[in-house]
Every structure is written in C-alpha cells, then in structure tokens.
Protein backbone atom coordinates (compact mmCIF):
# COMPACT_ATOMS: atom_id res chain seq x y z
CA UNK A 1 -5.41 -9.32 -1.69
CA UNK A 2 -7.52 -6.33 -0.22
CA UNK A 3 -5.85 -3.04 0.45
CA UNK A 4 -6.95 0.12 2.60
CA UNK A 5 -4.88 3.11 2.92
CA UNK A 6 -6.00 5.34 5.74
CA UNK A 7 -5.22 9.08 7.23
CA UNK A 8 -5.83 10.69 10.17
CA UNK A 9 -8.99 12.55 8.64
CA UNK A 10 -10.31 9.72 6.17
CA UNK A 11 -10.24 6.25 4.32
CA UNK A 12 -8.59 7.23 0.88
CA UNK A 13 -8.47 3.55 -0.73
CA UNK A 14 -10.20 0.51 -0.30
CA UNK A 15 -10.47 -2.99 -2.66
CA UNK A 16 -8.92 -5.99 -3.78
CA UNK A 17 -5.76 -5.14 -5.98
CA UNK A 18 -3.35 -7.72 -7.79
CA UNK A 19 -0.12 -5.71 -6.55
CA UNK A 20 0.95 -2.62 -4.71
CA UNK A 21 4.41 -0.41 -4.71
CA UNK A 22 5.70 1.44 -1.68
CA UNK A 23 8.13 4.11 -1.09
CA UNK A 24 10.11 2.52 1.60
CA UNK A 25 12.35 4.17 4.38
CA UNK A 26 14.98 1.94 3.18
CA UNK A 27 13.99 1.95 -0.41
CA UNK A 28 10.85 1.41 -2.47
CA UNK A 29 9.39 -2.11 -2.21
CA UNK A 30 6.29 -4.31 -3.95
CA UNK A 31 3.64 -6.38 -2.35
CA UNK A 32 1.87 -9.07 -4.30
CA UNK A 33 -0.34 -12.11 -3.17
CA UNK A 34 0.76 -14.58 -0.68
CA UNK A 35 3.64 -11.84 0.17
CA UNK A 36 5.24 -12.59 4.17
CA UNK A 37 3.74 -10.70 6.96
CA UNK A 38 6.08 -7.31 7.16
CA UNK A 39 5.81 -3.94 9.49
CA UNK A 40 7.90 -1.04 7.19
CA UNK A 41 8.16 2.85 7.18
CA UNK A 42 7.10 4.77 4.51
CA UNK A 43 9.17 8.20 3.34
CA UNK A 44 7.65 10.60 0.93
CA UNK A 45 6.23 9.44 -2.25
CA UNK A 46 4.01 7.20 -3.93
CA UNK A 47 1.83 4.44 -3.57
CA UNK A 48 1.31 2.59 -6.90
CA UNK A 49 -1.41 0.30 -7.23
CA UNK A 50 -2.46 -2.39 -9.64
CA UNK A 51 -6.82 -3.46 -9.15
CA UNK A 52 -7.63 -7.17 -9.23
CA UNK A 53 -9.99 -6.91 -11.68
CA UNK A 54 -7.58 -4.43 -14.03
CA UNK A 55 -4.25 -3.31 -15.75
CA UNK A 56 -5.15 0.09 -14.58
CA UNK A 57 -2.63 1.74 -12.50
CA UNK A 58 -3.64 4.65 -9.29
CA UNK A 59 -1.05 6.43 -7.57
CA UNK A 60 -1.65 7.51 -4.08
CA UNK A 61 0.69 10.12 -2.97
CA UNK A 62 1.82 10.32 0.96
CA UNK A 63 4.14 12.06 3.26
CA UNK A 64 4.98 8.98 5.20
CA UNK A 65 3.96 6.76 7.42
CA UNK A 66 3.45 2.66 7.90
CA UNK A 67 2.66 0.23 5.89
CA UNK A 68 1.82 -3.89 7.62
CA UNK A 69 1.43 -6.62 5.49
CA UNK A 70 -0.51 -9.79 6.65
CA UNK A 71 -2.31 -12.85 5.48
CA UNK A 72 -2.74 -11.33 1.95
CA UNK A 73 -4.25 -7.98 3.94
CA UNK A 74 -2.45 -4.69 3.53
CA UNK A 75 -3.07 -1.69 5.51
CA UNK A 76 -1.60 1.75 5.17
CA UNK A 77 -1.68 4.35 7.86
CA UNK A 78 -0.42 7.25 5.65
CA UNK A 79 0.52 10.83 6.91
C-alpha cells in the first residue's frame, strides 16, 4: 500500500510500506493492506511506519492533522 505524508511547506514521506501507526484524536490506530476507506484526526505524536520491502521501522513525528485511507492509498496532511 503506498503512503505520502505531506505539510504545508513539503512532501516528508513517500513509498510503499507493509503497515502504518497513527496517533488518533480518539486514540492511536494501525493501517495495513486492504484496510476500509476511513477520514480520522490526528493529535500530537507519531507516525510509525513499517517499508514493504523491510522490518525497518521510521517514525514521523507531527502536531496533528488528517489522515484518509482509501483503496490501499494513505495520505497524511500533517501539521
């Protein structure tokens, strides 16, 4: 499933990743393949993020912001 996670001044993060853990307004949530199409706030935290192709973890830290899930596309608009 591809992933981009996007500011106002730049793209921070884009490629194909086997999972992907969000800080939720309501409480921190995972994303994997085939996951239902979802809209959800993000509070302060991090973004943890598993490549396709790897076991190695990133962490993307944000202050907020949106996260939509659909047809095994993720994007991030990230404060």
């Amino acid at each position: 499933m591809q992933l981009e996670i996007v500011t106002p001044d730049k793209q921070v993060y884009k490629g194909d990743v086997k999972s992907a853990s969000f800080p939720g307004a309501d409480g921190s949530f995972g994303v994997l393949h085939r996951h239902a199409p979802m809209v959800a706030v993000l509070k302060k935290g991090s973004i943890k993020v598993v490549e396709e192709n790897s076991t190695k973890e990133l962490f993307f830290e944000v202050d907020g912001g949106v996260v939509e899930v659909r047809n095994d596309k993720i994007i991030v608009l990230a404060e």
